[in-house]
N, C-alpha and C. Protein backbone atom coordinates (compact mmCIF):
# COMPACT_ATOMS: atom_id res chain seq x y z
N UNK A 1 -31.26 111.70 158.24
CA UNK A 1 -31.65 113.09 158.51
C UNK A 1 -30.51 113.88 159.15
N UNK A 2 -29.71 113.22 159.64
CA UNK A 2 -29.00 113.95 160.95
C UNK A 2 -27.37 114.20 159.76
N UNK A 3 -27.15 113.77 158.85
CA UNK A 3 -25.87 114.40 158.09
C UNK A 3 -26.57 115.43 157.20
N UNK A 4 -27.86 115.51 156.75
CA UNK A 4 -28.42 116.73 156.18
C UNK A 4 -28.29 118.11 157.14
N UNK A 5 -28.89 117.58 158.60
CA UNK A 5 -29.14 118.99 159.63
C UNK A 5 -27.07 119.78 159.76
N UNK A 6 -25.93 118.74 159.66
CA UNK A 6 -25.10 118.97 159.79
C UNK A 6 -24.85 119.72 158.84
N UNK A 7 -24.95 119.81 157.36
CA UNK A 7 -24.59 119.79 156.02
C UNK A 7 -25.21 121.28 156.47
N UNK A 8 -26.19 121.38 157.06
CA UNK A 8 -27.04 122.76 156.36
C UNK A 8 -26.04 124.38 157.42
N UNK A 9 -25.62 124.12 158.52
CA UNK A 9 -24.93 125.09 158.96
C UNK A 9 -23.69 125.23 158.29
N UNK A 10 -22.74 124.49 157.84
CA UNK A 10 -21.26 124.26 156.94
C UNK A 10 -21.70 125.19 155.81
N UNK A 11 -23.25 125.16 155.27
CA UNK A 11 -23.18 125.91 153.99
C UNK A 11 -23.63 127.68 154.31
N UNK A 12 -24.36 127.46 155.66
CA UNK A 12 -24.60 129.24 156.28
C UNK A 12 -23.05 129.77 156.78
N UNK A 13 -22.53 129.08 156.83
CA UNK A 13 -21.03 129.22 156.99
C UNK A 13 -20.04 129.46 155.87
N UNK A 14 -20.26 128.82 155.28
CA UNK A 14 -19.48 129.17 154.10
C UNK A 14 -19.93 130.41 153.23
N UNK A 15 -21.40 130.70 153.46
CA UNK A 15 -22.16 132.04 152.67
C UNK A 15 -21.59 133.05 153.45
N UNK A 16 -21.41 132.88 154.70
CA UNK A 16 -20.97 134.25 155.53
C UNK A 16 -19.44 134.72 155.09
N UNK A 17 -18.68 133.03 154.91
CA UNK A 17 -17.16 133.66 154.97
C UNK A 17 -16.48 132.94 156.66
N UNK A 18 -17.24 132.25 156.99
CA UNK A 18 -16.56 131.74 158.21
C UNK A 18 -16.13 130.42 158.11
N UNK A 19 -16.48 129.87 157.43
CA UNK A 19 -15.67 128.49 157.25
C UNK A 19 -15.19 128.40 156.11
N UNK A 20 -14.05 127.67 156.21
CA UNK A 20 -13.14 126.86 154.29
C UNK A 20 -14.11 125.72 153.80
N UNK A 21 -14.39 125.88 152.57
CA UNK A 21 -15.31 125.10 151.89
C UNK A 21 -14.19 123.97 151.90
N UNK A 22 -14.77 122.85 152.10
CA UNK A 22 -14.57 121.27 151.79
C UNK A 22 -15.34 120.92 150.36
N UNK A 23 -14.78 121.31 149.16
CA UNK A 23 -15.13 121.62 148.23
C UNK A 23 -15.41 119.66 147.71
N UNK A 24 -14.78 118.63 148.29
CA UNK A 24 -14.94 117.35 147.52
C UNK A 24 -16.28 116.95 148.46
N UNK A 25 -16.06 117.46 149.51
CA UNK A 25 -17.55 116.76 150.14
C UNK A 25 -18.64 117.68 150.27
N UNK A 26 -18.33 118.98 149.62
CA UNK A 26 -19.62 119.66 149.59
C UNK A 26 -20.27 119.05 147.86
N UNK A 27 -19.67 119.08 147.16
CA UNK A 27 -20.06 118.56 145.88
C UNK A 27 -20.66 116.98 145.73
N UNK A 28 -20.48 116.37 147.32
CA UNK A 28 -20.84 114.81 147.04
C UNK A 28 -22.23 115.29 148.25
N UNK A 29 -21.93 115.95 148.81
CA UNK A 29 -23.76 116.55 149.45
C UNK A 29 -24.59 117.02 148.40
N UNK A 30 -24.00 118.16 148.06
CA UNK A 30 -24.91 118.70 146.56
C UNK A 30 -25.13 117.70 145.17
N UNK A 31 -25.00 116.80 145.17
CA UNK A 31 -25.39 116.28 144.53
C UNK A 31 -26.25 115.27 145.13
N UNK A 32 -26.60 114.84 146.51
CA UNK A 32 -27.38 114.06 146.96
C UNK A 32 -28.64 115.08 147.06
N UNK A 33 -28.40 116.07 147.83
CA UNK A 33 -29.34 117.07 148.65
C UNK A 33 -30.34 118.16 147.38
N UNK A 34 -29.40 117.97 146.20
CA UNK A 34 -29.74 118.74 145.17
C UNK A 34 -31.50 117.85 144.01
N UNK A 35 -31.14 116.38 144.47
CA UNK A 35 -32.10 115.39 143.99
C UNK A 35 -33.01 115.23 145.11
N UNK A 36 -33.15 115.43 145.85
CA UNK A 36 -34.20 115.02 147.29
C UNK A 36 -35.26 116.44 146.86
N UNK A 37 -33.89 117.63 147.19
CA UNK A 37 -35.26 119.07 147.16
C UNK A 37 -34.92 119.88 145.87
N UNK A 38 -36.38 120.58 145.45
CA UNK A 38 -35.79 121.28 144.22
C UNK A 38 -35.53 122.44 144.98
N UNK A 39 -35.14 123.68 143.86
CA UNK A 39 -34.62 124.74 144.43
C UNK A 39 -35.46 125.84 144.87
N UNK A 40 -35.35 126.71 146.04
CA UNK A 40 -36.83 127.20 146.67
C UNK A 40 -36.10 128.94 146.73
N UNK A 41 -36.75 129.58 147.02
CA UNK A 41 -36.35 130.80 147.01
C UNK A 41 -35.94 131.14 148.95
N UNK A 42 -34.42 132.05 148.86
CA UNK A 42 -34.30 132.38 150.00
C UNK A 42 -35.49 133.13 151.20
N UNK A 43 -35.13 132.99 152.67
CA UNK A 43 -36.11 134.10 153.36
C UNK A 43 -34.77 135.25 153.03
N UNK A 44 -35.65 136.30 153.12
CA UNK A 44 -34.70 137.63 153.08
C UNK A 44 -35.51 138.47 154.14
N UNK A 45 -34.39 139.14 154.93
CA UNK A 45 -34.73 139.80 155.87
C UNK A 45 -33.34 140.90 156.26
N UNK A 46 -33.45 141.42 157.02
CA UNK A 46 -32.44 142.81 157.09
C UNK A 46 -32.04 143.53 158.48
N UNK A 47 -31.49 143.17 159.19
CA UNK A 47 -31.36 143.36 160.87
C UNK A 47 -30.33 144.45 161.10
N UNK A 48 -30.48 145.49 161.77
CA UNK A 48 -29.63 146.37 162.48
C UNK A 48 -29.40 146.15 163.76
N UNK A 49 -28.23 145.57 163.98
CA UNK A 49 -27.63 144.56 165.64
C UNK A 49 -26.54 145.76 166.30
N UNK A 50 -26.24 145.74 167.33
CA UNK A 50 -25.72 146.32 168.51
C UNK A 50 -25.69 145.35 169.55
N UNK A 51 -24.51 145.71 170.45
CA UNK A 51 -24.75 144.72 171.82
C UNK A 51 -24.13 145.88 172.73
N UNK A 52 -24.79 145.63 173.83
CA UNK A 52 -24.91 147.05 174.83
C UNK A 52 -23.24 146.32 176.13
N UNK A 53 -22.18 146.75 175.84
CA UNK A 53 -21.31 146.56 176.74
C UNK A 53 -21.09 145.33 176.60
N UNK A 54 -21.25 144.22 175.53
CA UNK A 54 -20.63 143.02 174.99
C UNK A 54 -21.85 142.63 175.79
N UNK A 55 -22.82 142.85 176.14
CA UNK A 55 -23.59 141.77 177.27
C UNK A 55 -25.53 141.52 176.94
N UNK A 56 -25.64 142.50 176.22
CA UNK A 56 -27.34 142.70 175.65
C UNK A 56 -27.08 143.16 174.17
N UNK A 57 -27.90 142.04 173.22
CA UNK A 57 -27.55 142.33 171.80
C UNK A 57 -28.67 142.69 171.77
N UNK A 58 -28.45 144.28 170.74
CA UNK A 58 -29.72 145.07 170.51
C UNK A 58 -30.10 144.83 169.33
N UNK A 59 -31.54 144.48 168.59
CA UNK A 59 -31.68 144.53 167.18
C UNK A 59 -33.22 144.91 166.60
N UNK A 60 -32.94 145.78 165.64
CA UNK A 60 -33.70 146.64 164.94
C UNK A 60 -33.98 145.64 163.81
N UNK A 61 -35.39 144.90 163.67
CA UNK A 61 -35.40 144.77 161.89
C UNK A 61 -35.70 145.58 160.93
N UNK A 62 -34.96 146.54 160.48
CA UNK A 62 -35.13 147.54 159.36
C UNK A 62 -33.81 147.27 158.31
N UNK A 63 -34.43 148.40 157.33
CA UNK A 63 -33.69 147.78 156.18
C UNK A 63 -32.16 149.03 156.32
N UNK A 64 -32.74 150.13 156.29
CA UNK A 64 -31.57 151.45 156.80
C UNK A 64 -31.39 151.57 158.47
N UNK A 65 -29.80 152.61 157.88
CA UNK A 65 -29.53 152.64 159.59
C UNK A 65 -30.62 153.18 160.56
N UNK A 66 -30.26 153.38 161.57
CA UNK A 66 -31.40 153.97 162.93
C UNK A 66 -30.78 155.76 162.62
N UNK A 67 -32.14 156.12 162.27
CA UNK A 67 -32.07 157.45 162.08
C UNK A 67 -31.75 158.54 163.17
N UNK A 68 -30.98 159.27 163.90
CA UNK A 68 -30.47 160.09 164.66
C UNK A 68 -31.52 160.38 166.08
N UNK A 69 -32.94 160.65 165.27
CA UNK A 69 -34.30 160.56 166.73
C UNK A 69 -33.83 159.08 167.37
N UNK A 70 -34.43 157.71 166.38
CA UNK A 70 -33.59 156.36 166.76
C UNK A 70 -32.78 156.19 167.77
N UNK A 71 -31.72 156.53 167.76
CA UNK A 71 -30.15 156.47 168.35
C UNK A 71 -30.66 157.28 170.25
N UNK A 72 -31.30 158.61 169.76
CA UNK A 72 -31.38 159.38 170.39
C UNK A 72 -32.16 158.66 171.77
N UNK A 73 -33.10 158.26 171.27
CA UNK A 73 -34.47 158.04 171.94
C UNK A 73 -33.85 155.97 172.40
N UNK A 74 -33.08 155.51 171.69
CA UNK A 74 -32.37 154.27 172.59
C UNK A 74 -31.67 154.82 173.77
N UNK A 75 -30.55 155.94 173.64
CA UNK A 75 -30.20 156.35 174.53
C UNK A 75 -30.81 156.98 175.84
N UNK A 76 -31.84 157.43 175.59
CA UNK A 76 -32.54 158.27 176.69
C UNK A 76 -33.19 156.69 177.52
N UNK A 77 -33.84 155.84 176.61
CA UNK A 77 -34.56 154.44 177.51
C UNK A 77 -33.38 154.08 178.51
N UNK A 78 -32.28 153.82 177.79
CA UNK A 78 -31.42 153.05 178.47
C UNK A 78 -30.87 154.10 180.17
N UNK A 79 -30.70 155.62 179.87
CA UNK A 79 -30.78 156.58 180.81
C UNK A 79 -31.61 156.63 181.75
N UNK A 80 -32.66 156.23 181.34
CA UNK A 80 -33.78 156.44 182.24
C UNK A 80 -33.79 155.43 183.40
N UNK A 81 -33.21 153.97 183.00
CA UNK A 81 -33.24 153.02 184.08
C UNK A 81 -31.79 152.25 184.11
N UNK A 82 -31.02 153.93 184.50
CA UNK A 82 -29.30 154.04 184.78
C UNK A 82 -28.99 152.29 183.78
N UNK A 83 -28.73 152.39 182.99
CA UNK A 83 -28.11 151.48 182.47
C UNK A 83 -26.96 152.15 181.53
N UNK A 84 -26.00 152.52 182.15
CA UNK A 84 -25.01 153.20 181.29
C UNK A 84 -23.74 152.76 180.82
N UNK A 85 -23.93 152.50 179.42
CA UNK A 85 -22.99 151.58 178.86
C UNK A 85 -21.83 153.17 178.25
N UNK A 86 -21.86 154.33 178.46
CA UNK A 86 -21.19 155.27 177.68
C UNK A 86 -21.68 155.39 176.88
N UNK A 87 -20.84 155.56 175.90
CA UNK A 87 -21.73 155.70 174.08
C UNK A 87 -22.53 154.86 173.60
N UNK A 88 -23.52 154.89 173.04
CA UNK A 88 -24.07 153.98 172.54
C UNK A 88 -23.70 153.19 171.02
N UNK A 89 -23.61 151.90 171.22
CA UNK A 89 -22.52 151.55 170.22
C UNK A 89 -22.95 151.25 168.93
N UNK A 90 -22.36 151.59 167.99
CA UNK A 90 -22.50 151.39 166.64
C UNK A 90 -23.30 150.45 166.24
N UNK A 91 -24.58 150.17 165.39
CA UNK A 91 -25.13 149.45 164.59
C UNK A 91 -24.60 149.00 163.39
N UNK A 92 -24.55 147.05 163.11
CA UNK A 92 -24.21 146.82 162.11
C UNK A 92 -25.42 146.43 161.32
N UNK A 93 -25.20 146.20 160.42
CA UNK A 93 -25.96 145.29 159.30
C UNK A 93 -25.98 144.50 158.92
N UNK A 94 -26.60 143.21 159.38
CA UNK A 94 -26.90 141.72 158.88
C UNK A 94 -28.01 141.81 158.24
N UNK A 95 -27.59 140.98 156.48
CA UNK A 95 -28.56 140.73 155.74
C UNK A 95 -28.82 139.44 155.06
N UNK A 96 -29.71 138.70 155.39
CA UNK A 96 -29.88 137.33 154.87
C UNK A 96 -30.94 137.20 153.45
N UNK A 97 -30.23 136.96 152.00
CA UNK A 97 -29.13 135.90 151.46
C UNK A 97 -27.81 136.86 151.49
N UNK A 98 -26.94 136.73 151.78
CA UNK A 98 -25.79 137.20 151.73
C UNK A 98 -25.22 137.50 150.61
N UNK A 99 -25.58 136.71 149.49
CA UNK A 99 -25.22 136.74 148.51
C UNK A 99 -26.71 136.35 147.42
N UNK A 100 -27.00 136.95 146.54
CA UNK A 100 -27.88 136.42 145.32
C UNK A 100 -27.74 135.41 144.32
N UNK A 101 -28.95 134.72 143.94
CA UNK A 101 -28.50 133.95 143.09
C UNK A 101 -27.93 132.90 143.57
N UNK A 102 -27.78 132.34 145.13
CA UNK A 102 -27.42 130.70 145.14
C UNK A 102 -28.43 130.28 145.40
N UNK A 103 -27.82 128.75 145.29
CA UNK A 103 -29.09 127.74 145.49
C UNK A 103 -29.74 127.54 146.79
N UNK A 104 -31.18 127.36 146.94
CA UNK A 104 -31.36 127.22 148.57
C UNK A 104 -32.33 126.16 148.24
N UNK A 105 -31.53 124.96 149.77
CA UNK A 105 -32.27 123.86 149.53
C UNK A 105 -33.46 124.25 150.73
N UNK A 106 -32.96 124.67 152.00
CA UNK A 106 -34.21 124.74 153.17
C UNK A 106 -33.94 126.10 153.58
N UNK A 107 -34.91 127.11 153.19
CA UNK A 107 -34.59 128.28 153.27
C UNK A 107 -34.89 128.80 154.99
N UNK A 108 -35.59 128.24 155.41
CA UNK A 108 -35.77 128.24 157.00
C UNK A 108 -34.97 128.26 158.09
N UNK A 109 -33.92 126.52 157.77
CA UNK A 109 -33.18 126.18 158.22
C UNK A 109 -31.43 127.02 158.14
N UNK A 110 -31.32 127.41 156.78
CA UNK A 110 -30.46 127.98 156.32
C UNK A 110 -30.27 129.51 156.41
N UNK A 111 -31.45 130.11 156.81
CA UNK A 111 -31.35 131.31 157.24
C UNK A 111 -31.12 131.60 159.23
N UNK A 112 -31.20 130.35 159.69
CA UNK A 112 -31.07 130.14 161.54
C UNK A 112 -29.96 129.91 161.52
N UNK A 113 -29.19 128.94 160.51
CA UNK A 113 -27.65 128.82 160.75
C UNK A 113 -27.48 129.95 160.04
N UNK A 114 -27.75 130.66 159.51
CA UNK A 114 -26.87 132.04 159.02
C UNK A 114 -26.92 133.14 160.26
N UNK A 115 -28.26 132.97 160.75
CA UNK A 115 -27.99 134.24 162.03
C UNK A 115 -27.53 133.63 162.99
N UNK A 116 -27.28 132.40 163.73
CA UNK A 116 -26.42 131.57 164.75
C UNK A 116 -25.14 131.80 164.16
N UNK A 117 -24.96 131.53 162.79
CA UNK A 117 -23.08 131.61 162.59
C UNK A 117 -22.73 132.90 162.37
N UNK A 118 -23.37 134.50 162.25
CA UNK A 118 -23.12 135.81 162.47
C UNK A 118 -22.86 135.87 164.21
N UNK A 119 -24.05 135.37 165.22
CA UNK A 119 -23.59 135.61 166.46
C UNK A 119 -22.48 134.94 166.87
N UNK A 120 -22.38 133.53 166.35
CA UNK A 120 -21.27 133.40 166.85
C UNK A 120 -19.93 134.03 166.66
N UNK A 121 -19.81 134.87 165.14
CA UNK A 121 -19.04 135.60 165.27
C UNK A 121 -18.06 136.52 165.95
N UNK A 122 -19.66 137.64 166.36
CA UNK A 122 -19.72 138.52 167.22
C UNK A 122 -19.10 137.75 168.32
N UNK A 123 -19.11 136.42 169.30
CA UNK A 123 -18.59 135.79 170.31
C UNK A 123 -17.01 136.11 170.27
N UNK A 124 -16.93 135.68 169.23
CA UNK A 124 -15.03 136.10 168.77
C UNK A 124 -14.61 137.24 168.78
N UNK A 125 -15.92 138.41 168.82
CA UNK A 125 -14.96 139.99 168.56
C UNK A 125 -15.28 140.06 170.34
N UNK A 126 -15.59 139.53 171.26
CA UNK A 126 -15.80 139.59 172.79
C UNK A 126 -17.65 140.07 172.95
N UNK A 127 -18.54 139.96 172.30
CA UNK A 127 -19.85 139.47 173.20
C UNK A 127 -19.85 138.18 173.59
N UNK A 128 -20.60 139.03 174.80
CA UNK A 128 -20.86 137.49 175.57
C UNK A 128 -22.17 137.78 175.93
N UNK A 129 -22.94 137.08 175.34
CA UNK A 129 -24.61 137.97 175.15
C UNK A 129 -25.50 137.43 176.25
N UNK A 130 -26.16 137.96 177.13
CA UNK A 130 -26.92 137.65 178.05
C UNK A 130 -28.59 137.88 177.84
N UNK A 131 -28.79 138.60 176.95
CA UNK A 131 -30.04 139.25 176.32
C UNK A 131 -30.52 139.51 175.26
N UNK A 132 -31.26 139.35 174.72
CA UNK A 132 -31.75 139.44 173.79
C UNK A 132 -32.51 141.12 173.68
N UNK A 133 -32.78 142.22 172.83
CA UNK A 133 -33.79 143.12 173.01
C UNK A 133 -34.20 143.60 171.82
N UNK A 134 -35.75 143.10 171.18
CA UNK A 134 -35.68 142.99 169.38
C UNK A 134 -36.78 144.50 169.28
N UNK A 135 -36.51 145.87 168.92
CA UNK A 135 -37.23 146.52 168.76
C UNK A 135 -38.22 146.66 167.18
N UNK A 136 -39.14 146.31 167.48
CA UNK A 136 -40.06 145.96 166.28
C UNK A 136 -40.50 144.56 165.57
N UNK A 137 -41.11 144.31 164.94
CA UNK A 137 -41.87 142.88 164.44
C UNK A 137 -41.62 142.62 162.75
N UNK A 138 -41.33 141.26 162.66
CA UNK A 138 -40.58 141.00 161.60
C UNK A 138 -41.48 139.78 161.54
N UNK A 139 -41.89 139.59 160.56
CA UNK A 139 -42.79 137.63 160.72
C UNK A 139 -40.81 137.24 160.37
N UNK A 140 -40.52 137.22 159.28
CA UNK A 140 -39.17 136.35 159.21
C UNK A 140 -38.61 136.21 160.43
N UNK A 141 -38.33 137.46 161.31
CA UNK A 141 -37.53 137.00 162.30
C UNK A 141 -38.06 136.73 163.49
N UNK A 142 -39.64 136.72 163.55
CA UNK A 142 -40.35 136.02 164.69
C UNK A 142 -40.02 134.38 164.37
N UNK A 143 -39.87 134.02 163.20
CA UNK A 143 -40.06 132.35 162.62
C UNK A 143 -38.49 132.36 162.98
N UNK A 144 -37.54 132.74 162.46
CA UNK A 144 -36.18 132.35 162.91
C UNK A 144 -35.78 132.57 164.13
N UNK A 145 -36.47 133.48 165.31
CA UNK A 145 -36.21 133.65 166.21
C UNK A 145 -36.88 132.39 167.38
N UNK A 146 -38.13 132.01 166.97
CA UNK A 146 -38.24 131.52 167.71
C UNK A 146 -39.23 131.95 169.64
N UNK A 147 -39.42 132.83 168.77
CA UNK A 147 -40.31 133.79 169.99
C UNK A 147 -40.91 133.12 170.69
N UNK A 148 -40.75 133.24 172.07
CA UNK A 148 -41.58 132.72 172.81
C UNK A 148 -41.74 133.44 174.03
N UNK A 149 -42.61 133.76 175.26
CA UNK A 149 -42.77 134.41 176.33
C UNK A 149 -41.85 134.41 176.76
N UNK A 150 -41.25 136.01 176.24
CA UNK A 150 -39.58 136.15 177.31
C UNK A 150 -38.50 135.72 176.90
N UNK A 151 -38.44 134.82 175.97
CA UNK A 151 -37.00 134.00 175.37
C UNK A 151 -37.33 133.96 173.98
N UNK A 152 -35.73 133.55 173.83
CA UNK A 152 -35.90 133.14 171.97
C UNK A 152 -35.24 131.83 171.88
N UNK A 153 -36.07 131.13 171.57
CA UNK A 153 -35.89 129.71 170.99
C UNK A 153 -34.55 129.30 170.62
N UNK A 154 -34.55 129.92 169.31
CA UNK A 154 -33.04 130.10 168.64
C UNK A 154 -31.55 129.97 169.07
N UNK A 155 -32.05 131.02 169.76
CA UNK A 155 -30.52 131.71 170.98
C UNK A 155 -30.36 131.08 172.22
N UNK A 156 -31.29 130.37 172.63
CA UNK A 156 -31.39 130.29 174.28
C UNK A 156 -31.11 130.91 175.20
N UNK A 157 -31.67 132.58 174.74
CA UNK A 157 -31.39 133.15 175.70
C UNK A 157 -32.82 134.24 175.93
N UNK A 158 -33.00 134.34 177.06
CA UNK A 158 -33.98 135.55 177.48
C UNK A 158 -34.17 136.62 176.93
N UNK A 159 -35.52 137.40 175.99
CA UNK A 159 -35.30 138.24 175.76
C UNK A 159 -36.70 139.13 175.31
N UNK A 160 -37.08 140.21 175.09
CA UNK A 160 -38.08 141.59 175.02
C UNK A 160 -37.99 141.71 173.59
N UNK A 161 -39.45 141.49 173.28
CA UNK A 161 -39.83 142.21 171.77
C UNK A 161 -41.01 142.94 172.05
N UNK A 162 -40.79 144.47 171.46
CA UNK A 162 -41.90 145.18 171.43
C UNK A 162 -42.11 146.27 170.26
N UNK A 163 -42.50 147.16 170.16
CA UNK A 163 -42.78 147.85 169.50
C UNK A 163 -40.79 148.82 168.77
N UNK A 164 -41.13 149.18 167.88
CA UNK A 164 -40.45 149.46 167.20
C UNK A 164 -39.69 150.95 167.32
N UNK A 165 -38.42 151.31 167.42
CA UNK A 165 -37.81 152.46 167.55
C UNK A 165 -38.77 153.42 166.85
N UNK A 166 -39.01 153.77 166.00
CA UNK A 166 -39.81 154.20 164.83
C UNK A 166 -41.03 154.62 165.96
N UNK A 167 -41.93 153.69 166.04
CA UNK A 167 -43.30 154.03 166.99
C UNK A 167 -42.98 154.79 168.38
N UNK A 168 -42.00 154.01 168.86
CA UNK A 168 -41.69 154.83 169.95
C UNK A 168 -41.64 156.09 170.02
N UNK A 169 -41.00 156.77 169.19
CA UNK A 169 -40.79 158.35 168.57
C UNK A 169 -41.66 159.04 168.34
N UNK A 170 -43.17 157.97 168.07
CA UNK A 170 -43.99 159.21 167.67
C UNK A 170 -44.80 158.36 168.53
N UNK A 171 -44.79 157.97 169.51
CA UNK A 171 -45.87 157.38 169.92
C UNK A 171 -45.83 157.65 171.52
N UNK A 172 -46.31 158.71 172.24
CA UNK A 172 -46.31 158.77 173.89
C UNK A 172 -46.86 157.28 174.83
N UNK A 173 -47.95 156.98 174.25
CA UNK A 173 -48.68 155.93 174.83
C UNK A 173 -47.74 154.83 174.65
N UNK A 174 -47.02 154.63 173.95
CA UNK A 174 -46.00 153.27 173.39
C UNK A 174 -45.00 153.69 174.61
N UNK A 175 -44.61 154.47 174.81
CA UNK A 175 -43.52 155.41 175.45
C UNK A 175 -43.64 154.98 176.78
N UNK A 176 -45.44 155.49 177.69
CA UNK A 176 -45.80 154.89 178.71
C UNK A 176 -45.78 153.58 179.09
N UNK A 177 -45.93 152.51 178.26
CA UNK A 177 -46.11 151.26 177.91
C UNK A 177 -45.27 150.22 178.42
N UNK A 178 -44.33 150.95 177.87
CA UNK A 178 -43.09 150.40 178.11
C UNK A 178 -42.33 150.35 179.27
N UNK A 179 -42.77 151.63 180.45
CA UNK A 179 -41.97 152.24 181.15
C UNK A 179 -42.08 150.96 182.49
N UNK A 180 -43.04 149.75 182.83
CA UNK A 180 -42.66 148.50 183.31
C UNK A 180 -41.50 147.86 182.98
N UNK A 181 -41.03 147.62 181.43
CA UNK A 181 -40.49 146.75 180.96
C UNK A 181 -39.12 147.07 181.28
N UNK A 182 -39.13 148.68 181.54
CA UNK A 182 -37.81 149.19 181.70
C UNK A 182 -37.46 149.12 182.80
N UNK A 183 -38.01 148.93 183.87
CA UNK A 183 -37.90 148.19 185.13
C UNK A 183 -37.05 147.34 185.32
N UNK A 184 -37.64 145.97 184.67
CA UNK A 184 -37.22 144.98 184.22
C UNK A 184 -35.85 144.69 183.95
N UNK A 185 -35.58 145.55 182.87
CA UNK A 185 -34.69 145.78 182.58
C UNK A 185 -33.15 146.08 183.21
N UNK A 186 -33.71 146.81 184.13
CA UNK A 186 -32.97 147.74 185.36
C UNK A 186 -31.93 146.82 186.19
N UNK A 187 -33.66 145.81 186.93
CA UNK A 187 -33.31 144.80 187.56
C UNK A 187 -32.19 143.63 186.84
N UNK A 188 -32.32 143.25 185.88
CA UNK A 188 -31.79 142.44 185.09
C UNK A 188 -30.38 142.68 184.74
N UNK A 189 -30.38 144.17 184.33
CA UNK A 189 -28.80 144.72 184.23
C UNK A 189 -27.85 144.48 185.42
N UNK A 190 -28.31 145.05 186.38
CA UNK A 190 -27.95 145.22 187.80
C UNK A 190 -27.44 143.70 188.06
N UNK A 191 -28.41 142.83 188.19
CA UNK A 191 -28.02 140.98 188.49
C UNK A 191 -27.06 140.30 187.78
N UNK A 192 -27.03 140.61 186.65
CA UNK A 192 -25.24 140.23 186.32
C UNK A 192 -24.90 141.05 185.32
N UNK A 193 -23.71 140.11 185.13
CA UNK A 193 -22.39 140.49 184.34
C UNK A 193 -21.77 141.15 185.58
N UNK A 194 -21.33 142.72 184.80
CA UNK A 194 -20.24 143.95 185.36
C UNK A 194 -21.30 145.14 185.72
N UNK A 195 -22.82 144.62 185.68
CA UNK A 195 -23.66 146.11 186.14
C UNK A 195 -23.09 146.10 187.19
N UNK A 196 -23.32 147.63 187.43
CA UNK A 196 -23.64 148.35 188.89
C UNK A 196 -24.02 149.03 189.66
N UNK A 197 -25.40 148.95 189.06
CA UNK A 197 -26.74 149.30 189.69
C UNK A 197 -27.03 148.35 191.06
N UNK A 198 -27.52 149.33 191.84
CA UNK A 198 -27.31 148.40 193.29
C UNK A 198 -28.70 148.08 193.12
């Protein structure tokens, strides 16, 4: 079992572009791994990520960017409980299959090493992620995430899922709702890294 679990991140790696294919021993896996499972269809899912000052990765599951209210209305939360990173930073786009049309032996497994080998990426451009903060509900990325009270499985790291940029905007009561969590938040910024909120 344990050279399969290895085998399966080398190939979310190689779909991204982060590792050099070992093309003689990926062909002597695929041909073992290719007779055990037949071929299953990818999870597909679509994430808009940010990390707030290299230190809280922000993520939207939607399929388009965060529409201008979006942007607007992140910025004002984060204002409200002095968490001021300056600008608010650019949203990218992670989309899992990366590519169409390959083979997927464990589409579960292979989509966790695809979003573990994107963050680790991000580690290399300088996050150093302390937080997790997932605005909105995804079943795919509740199952790859790993949700659990306060943390994500996945990541091992602490983190807030709630309602969705989108609802927030039109939603006052969602708005009120929240205004504990942002507390939270406050406190949390303030306790490490480079906050400096007293």
């Amino acid at each position: 079992m344990e050279p399969e679990r290895t085998a399966v991140p080398k190939r979310a790696r190689q779909l991204l572009g982060i590792a050099p294919v070992d093309e003689a021993e990926d062909a002597g896996h695929d041909a073992t791994t290719k007779e055990a499972r037949p071929a299953q269809e990818p999870l597909r899912f679509t994430l808009q990520v940010a990390c707030l000052a290299g230190r809280w990765m922000v993520v939207v599951p939607q399929e388009g960017a965060l529409d201008a209210s979006q942007g607007q209305l992140l910025a004002n939360l984060l204002q409200a409980v002095a968490i001021d990173i300056g600008q608010l930073p650019v949203f990218e786009t992670f989309r899992w299959p990366p590519m169409e049309n390959l083979p997927v032996e464990a589409p579960l497994e292979e989509a966790r090493e695809g979003l573990q080998a994107f963050i680790e990426g991000t580690q290399r451009r300088g996050w150093a992620l302390e937080r997790i903060l997932v605005f909105g509900r995804d079943e795919t990325l509740d199952r790859l995430l790993g949700s659990q009270q306060g943390a994500f499985e996945l990541l091992d790291l602490p983190g807030w899922q709630g309602p969705s940029l989108a609802e927030l905007t039109q939603s006052a009561t969602a708005k009120r709702e929240l205004w504990p969590v942002l507390q939270e938040w406050r406190r949390a910024w303030s306790q490490s890294g480079n906050g400096t909120d007293d």
